[in-house]
C-alpha atoms as a PDB file:
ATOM      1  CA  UNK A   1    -107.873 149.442 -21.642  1.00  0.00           C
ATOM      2  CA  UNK A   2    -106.528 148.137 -24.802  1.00  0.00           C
ATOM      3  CA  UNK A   3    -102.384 147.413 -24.312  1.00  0.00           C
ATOM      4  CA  UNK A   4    -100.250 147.270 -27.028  1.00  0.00           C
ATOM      5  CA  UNK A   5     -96.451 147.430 -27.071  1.00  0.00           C
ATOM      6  CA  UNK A   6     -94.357 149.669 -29.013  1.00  0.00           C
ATOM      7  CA  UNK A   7     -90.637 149.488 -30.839  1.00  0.00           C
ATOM      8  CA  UNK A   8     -89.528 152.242 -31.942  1.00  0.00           C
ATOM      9  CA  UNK A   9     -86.241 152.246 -33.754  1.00  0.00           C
ATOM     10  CA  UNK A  10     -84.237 155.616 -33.731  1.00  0.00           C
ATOM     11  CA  UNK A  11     -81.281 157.249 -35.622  1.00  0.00           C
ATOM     12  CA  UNK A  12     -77.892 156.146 -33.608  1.00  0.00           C
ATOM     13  CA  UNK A  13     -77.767 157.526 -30.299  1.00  0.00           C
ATOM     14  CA  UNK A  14     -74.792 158.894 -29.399  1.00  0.00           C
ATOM     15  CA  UNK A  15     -74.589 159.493 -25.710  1.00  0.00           C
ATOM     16  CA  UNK A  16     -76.594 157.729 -22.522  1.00  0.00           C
ATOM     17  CA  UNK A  17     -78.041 161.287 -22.030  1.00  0.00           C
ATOM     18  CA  UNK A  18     -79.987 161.151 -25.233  1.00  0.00           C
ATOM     19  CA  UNK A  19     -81.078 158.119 -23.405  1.00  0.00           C
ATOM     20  CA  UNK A  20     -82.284 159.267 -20.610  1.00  0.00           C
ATOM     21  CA  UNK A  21     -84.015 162.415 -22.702  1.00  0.00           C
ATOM     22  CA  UNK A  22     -86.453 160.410 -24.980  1.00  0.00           C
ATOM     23  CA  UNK A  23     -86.897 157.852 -22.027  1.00  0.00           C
ATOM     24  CA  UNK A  24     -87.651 160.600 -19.790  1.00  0.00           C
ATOM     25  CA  UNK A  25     -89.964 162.481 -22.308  1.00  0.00           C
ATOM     26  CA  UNK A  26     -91.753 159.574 -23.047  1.00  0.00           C
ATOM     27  CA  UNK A  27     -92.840 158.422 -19.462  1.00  0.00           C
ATOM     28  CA  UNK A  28     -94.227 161.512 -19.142  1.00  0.00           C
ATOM     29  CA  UNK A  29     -96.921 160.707 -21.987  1.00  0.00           C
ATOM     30  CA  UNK A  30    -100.296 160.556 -21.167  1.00  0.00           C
ATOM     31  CA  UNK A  31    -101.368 156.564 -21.754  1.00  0.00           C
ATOM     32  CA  UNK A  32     -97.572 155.432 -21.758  1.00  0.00           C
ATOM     33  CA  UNK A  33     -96.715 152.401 -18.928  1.00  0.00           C
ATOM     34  CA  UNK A  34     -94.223 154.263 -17.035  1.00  0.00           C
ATOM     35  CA  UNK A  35     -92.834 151.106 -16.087  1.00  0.00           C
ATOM     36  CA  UNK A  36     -92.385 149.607 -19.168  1.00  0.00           C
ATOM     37  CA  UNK A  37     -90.577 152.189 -20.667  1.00  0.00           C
ATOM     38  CA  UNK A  38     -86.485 150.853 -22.259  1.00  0.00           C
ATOM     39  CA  UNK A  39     -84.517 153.101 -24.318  1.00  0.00           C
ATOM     40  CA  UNK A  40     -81.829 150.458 -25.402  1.00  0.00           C
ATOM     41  CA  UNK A  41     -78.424 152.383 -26.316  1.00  0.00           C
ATOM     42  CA  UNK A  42     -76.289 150.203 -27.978  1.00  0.00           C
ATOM     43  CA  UNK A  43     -79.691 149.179 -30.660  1.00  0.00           C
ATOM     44  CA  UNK A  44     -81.016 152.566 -30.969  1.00  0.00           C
ATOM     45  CA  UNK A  45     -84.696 151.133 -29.927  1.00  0.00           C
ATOM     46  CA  UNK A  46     -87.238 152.595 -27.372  1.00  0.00           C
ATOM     47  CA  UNK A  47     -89.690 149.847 -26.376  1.00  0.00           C
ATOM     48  CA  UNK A  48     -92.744 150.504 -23.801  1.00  0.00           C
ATOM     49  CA  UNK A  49     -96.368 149.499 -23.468  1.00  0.00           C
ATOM     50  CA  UNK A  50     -99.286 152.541 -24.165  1.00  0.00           C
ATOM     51  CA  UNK A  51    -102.739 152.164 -24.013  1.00  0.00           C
ATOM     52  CA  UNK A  52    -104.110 152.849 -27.560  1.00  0.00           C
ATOM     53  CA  UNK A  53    -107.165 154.428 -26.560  1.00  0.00           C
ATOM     54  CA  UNK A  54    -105.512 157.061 -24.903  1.00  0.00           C
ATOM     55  CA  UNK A  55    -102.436 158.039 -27.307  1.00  0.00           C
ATOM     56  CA  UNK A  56    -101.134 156.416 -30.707  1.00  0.00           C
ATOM     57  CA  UNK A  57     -97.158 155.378 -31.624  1.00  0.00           C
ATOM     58  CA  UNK A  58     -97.504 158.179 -33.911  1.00  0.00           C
ATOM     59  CA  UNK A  59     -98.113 160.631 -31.590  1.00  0.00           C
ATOM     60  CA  UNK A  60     -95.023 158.629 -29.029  1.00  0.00           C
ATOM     61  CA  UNK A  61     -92.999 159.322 -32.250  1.00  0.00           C
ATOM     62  CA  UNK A  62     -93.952 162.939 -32.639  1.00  0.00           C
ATOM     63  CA  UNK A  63     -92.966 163.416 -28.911  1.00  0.00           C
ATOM     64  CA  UNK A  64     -89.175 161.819 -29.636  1.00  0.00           C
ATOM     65  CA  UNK A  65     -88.817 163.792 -32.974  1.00  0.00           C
ATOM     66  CA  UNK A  66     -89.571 166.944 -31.102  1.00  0.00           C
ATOM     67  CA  UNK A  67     -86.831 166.538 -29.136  1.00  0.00           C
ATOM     68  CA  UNK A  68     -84.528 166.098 -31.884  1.00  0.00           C
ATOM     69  CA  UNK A  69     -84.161 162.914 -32.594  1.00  0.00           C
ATOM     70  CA  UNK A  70     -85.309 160.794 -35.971  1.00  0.00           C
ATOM     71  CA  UNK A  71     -87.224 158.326 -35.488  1.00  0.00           C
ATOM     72  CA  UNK A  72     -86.651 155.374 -38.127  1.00  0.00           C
ATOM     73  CA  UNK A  73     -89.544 153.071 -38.108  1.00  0.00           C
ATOM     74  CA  UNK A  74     -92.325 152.150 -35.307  1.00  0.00           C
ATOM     75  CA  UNK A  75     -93.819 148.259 -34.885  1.00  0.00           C
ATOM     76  CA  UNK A  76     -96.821 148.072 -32.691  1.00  0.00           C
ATOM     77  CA  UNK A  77     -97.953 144.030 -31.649  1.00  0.00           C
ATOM     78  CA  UNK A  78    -100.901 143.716 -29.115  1.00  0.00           C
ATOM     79  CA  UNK A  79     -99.406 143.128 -25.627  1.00  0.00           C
END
């Protein structure tokens, strides 16, 4: 298993429920740390932990953009 942790900084949410959305969508990744998983409101930044033998941050971003949001950079460091 090879951890790494992930921040991902969006456009501006606007409301909690876009919130709970990508936090929600993004749990339900395949190789993403449930646990781990923060959507931070007032910064705009989804952190989490994901195993990067099993998905990549691009593919985490893919899964945000498709919901409608932009994502505006991703930083990966080793957990």
């Amino acid at each position: 298993m090879s951890m790494q942790k992930a921040i991902i900084q969006l456009e501006p949410l606007t409301c909690p429920s876009c919130m709970q959305k990508i936090s929600s969508a993004v749990r339900a990744l395949e190789g993403v740390d449930r646990e781990s998983v923060e959507v931070l409101f007032n910064s705009s930044k989804a952190k989490l932990n994901f195993d990067s033998e099993k998905i990549s941050v691009e593919k985490i971003a893919d899964a945000i953009t498709a919901l409608g949001y932009e994502v505006r950079k991703t930083q990966v460091k080793p957990v």
